[in-house]
Structures are given as structure tokens and as C-alpha cells.
PDB file of N, CA and C in Angstrom:
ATOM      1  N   UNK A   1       0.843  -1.181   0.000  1.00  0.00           N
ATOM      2  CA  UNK A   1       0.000   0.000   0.000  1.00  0.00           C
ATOM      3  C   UNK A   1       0.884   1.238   0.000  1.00  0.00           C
ATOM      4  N   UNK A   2       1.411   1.533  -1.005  1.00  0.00           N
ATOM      5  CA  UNK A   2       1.720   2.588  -1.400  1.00  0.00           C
ATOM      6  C   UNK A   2       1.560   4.000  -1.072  1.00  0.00           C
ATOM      7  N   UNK A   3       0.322   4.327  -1.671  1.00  0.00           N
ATOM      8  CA  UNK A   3      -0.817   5.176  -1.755  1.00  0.00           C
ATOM      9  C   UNK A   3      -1.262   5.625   0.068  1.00  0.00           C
ATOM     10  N   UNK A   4      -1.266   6.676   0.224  1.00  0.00           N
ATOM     11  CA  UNK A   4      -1.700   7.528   1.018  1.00  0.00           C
ATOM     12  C   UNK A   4      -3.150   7.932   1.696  1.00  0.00           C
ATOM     13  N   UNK A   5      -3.315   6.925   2.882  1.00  0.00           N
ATOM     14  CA  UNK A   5      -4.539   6.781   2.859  1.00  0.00           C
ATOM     15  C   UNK A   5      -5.460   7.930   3.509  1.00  0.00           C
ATOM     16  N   UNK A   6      -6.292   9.034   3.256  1.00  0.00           N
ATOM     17  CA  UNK A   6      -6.943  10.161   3.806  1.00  0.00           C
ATOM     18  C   UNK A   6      -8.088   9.832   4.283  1.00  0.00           C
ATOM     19  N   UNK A   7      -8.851  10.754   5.520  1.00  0.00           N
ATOM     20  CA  UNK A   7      -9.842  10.055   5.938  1.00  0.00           C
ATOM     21  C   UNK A   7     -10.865  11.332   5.394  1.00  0.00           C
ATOM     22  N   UNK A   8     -12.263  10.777   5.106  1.00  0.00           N
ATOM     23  CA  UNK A   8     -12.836  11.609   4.452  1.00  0.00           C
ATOM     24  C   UNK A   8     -14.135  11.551   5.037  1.00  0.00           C
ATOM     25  N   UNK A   9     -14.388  10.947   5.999  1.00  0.00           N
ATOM     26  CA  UNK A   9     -15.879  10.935   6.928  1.00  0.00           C
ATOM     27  C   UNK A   9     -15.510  10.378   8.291  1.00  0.00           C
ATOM     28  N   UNK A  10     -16.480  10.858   8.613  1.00  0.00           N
ATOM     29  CA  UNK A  10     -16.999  10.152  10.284  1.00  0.00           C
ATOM     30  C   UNK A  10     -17.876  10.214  10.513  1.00  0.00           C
ATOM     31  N   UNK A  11     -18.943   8.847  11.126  1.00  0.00           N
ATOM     32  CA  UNK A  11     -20.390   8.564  11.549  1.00  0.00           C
ATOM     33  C   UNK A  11     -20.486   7.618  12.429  1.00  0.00           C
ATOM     34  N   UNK A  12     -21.482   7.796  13.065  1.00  0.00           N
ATOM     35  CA  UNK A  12     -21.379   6.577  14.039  1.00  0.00           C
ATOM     36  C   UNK A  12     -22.326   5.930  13.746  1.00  0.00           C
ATOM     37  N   UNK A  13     -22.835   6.279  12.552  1.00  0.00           N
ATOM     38  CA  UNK A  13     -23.959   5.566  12.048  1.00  0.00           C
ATOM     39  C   UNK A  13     -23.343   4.436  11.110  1.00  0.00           C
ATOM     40  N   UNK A  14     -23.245   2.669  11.218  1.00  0.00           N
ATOM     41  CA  UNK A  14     -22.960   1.853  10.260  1.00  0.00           C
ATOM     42  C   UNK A  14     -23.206   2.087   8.494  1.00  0.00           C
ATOM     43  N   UNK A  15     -24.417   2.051   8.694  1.00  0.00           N
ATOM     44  CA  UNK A  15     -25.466   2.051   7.874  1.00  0.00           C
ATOM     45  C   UNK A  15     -25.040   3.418   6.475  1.00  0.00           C
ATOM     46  N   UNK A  16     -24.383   4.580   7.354  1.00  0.00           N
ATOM     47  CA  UNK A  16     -23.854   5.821   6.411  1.00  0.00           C
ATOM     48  C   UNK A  16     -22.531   5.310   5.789  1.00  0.00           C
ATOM     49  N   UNK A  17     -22.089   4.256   6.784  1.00  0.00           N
ATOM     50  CA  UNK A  17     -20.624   4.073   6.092  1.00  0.00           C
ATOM     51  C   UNK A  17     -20.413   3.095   5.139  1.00  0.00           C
ATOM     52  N   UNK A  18     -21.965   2.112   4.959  1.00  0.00           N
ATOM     53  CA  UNK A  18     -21.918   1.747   4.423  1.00  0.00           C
ATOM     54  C   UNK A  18     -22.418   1.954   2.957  1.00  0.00           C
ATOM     55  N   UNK A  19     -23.320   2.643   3.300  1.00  0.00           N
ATOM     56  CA  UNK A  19     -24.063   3.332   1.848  1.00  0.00           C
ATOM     57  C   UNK A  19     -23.105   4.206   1.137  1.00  0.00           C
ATOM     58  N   UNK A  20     -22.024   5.093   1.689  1.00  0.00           N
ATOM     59  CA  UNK A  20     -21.005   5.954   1.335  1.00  0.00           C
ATOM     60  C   UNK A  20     -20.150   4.698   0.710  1.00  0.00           C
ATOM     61  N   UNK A  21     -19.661   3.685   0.747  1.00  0.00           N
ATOM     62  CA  UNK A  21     -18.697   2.810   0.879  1.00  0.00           C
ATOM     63  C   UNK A  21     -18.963   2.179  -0.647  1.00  0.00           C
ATOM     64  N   UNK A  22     -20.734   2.282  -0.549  1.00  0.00           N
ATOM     65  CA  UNK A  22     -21.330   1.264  -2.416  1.00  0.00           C
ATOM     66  C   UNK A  22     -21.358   2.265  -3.134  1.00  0.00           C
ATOM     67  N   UNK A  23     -21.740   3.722  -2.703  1.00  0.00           N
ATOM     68  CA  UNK A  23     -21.422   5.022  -3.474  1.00  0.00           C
ATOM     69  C   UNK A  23     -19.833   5.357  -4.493  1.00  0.00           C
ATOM     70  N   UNK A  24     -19.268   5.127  -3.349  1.00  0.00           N
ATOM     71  CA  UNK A  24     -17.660   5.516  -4.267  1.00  0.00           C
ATOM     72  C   UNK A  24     -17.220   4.143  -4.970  1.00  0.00           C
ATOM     73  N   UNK A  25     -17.345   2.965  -4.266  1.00  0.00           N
ATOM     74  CA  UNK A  25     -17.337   1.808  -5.400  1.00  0.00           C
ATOM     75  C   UNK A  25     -18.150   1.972  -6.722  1.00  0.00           C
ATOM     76  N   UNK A  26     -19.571   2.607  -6.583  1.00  0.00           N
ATOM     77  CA  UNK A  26     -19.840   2.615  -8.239  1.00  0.00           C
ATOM     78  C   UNK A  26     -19.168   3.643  -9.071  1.00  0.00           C
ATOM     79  N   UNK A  27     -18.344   4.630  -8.258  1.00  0.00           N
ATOM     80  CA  UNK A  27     -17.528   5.258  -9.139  1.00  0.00           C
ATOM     81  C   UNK A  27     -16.015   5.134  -9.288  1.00  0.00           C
ATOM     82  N   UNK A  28     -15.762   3.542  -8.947  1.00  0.00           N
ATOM     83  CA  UNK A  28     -14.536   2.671  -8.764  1.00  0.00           C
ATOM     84  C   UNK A  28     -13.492   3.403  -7.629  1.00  0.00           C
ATOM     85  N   UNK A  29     -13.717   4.150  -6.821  1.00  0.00           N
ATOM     86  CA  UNK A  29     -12.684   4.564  -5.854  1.00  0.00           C
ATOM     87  C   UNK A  29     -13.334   3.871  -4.897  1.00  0.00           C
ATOM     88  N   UNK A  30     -12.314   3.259  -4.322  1.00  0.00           N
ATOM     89  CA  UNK A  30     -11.731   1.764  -3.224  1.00  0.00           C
ATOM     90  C   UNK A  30     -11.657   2.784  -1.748  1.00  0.00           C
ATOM     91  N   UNK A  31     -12.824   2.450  -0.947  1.00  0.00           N
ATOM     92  CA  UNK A  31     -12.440   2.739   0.222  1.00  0.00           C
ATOM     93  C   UNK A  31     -12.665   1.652   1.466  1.00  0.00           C
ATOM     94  N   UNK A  32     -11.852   2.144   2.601  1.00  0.00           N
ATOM     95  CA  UNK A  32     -11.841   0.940   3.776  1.00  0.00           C
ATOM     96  C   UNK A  32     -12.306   2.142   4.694  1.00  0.00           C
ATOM     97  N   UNK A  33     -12.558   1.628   6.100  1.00  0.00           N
ATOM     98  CA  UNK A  33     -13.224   2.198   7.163  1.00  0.00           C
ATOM     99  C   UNK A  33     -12.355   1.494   8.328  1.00  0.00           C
ATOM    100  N   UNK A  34     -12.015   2.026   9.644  1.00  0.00           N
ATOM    101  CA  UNK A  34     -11.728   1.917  10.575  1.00  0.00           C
ATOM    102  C   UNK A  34     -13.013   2.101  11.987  1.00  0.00           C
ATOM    103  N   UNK A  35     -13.239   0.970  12.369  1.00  0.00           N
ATOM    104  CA  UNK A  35     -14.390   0.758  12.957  1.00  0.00           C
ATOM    105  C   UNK A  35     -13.989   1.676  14.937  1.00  0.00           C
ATOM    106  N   UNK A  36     -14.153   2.590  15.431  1.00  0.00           N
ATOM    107  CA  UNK A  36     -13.773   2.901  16.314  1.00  0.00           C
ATOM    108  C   UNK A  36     -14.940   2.600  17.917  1.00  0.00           C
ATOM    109  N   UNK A  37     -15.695   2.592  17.447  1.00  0.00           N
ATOM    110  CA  UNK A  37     -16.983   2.479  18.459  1.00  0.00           C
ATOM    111  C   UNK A  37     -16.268   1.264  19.269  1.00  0.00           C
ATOM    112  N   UNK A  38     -16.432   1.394  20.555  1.00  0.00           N
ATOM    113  CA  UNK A  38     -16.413   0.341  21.699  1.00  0.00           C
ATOM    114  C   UNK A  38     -17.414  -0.225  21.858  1.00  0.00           C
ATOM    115  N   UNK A  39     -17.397  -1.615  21.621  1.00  0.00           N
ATOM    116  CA  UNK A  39     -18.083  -2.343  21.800  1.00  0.00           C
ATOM    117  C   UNK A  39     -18.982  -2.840  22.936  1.00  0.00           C
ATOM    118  N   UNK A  40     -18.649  -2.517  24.097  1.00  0.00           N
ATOM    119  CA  UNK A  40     -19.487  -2.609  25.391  1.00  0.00           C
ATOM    120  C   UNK A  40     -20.134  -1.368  25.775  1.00  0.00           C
ATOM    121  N   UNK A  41     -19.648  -0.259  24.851  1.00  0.00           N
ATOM    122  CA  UNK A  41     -20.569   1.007  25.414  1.00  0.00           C
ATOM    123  C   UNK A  41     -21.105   2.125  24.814  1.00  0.00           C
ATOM    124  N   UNK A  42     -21.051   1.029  23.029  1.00  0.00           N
ATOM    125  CA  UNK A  42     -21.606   1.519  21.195  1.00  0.00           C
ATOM    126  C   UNK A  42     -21.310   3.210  21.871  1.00  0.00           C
ATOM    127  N   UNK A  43     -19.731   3.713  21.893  1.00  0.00           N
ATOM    128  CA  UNK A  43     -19.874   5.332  21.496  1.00  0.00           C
ATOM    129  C   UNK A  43     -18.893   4.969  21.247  1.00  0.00           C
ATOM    130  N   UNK A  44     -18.262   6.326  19.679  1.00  0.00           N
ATOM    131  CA  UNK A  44     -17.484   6.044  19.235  1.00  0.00           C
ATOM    132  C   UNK A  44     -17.838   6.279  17.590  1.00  0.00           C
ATOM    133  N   UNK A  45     -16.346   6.395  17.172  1.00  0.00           N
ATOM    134  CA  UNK A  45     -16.970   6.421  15.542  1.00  0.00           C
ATOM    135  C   UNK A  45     -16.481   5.904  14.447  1.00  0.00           C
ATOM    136  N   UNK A  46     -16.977   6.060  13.488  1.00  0.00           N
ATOM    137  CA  UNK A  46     -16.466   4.911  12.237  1.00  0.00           C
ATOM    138  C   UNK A  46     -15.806   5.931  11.139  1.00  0.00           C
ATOM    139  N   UNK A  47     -14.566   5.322  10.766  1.00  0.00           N
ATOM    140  CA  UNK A  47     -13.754   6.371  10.136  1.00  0.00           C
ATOM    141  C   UNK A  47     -13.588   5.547   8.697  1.00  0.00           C
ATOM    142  N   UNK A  48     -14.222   6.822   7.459  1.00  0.00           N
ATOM    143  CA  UNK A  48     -13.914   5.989   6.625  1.00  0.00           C
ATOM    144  C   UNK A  48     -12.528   7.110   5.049  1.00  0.00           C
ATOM    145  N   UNK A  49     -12.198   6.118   4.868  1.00  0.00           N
ATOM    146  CA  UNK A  49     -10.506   6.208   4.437  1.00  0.00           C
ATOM    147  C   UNK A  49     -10.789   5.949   2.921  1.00  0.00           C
ATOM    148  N   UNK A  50      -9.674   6.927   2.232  1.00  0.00           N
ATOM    149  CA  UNK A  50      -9.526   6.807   0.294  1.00  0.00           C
ATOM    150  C   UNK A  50      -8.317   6.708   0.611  1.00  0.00           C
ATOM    151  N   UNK A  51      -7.728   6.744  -0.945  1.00  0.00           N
ATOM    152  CA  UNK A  51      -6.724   6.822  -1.351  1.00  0.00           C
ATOM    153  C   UNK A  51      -6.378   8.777  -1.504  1.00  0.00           C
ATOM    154  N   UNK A  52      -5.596   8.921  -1.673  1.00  0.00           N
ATOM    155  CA  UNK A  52      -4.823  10.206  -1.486  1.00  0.00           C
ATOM    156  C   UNK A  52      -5.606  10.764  -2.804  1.00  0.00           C
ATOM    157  N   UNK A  53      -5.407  10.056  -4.337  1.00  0.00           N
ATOM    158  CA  UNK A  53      -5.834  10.788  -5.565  1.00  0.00           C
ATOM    159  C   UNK A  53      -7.368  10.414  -5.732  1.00  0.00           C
ATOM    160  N   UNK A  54      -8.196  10.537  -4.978  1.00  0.00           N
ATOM    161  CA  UNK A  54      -9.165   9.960  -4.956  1.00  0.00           C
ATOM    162  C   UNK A  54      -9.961  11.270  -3.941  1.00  0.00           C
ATOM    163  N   UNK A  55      -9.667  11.893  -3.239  1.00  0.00           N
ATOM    164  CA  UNK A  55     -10.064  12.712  -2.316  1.00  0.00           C
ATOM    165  C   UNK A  55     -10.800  13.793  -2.657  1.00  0.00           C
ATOM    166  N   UNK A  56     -11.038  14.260  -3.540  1.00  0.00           N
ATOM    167  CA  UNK A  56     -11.829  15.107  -4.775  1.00  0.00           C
ATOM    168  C   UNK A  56     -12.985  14.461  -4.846  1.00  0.00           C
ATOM    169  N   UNK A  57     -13.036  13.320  -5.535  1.00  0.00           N
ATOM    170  CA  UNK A  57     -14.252  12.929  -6.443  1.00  0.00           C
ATOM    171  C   UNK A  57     -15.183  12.073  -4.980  1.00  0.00           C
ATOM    172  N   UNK A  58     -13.950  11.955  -3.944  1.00  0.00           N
ATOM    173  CA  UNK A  58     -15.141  10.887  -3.003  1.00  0.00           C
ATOM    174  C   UNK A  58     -15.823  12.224  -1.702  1.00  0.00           C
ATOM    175  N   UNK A  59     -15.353  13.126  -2.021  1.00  0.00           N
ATOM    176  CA  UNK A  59     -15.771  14.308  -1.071  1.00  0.00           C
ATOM    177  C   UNK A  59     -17.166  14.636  -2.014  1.00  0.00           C
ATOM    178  N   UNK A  60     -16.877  14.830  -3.272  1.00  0.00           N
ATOM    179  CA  UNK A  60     -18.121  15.708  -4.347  1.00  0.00           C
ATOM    180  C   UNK A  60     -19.333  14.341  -3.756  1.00  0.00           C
ATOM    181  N   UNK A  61     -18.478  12.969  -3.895  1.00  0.00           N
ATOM    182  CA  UNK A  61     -20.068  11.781  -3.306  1.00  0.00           C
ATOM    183  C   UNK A  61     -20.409  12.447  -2.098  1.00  0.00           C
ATOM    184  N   UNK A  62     -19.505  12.466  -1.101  1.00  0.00           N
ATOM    185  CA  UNK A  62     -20.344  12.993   0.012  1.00  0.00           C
ATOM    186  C   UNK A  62     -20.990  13.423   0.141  1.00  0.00           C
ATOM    187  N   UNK A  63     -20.527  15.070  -0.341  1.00  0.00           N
ATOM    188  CA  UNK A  63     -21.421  16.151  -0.604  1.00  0.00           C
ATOM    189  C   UNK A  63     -22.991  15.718  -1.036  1.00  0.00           C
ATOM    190  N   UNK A  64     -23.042  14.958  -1.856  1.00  0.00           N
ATOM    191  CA  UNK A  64     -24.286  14.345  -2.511  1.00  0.00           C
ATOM    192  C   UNK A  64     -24.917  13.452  -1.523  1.00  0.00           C
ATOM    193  N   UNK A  65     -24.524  12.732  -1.345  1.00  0.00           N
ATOM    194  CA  UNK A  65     -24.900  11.961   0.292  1.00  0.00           C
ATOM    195  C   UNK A  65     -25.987  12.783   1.232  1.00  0.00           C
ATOM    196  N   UNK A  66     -25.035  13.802   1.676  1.00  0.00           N
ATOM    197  CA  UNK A  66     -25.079  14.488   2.908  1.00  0.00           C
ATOM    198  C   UNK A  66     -26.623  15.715   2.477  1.00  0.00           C
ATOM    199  N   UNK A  67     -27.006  16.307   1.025  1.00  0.00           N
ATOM    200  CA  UNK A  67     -27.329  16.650   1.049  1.00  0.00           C
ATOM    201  C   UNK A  67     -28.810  16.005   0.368  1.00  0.00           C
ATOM    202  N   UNK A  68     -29.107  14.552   0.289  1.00  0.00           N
ATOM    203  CA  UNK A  68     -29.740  13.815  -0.159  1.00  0.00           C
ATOM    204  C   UNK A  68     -30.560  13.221   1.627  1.00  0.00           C
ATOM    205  N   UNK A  69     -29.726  13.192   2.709  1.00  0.00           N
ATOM    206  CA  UNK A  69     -29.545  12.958   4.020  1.00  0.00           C
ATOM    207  C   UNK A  69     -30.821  14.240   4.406  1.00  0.00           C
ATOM    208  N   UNK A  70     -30.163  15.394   4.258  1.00  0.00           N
ATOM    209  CA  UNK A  70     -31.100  15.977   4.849  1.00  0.00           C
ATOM    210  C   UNK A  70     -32.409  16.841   3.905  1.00  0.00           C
ATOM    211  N   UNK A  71     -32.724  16.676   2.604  1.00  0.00           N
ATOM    212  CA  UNK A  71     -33.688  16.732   1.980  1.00  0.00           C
ATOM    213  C   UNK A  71     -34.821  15.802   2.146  1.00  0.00           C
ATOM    214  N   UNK A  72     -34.134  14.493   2.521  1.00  0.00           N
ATOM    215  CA  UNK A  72     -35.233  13.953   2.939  1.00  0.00           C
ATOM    216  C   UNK A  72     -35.276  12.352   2.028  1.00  0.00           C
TER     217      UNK A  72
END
């Protein structure tokens, strides 16, 4: 792993990291997540990670995400 990994969200919601996660896969940028929540006391958050040249186009998904999130 070469490549420079940036973190480009945080939720403590599964469910966002995962829908964000099939989002940038259909536009072939590869992301992983770092699961932070403690398990005996669910607080905590889920960090999810691109590649360095990738940080552009998976922020513009967000953006789309986030404003799809609260329109409703």
C-alpha cells in the first residue's frame, strides 16, 4: 500500500458508512473504514478512508450523500 490513505468521513452511524462505501465503489474509488466504536458502550466512531488521488471525487459523493440525508 503505497498510496496515502486520507480520511474523508466520520459517523457513528454503520449504515452511512456503508451506503457511502457502495457510493464511491460505483464510481470505482476503493475505500476501507476503521471501525472505532467500543463495543461494550456503542460510542465512538467509524472512520472511513480513500486513497490520497481519490479525495476530490469521493468528497463531491459525500457532498451528494449528505445533502440527499437531509432533503429527505
Amino acid at each position: 500500500m503505497d498510496e496515502k490513505w486520507i480520511k474523508i468521513y466520520t459517523s457513528g452511524n454503520p449504515i452511512h458508512i456503508d451506503i457511502l462505501q457502495n457510493m464511491l465503489l460505483d464510481e470505482n474509488i476503493k475505500s476501507v473504514f476503521i471501525d472505532k466504536k467500543d463495543s461494550a458502550y456503542l460510542f465512538g466512531d467509524i472512520e472511513l478512508y480513500v486513497q490520497q488521488a481519490h479525495v476530490l471525487a469521493a468528497r463531491q459523493i459525500i457532498n451528494r450523500f449528505e445533502e440527499n440525508e437531509t432533503t429527505g
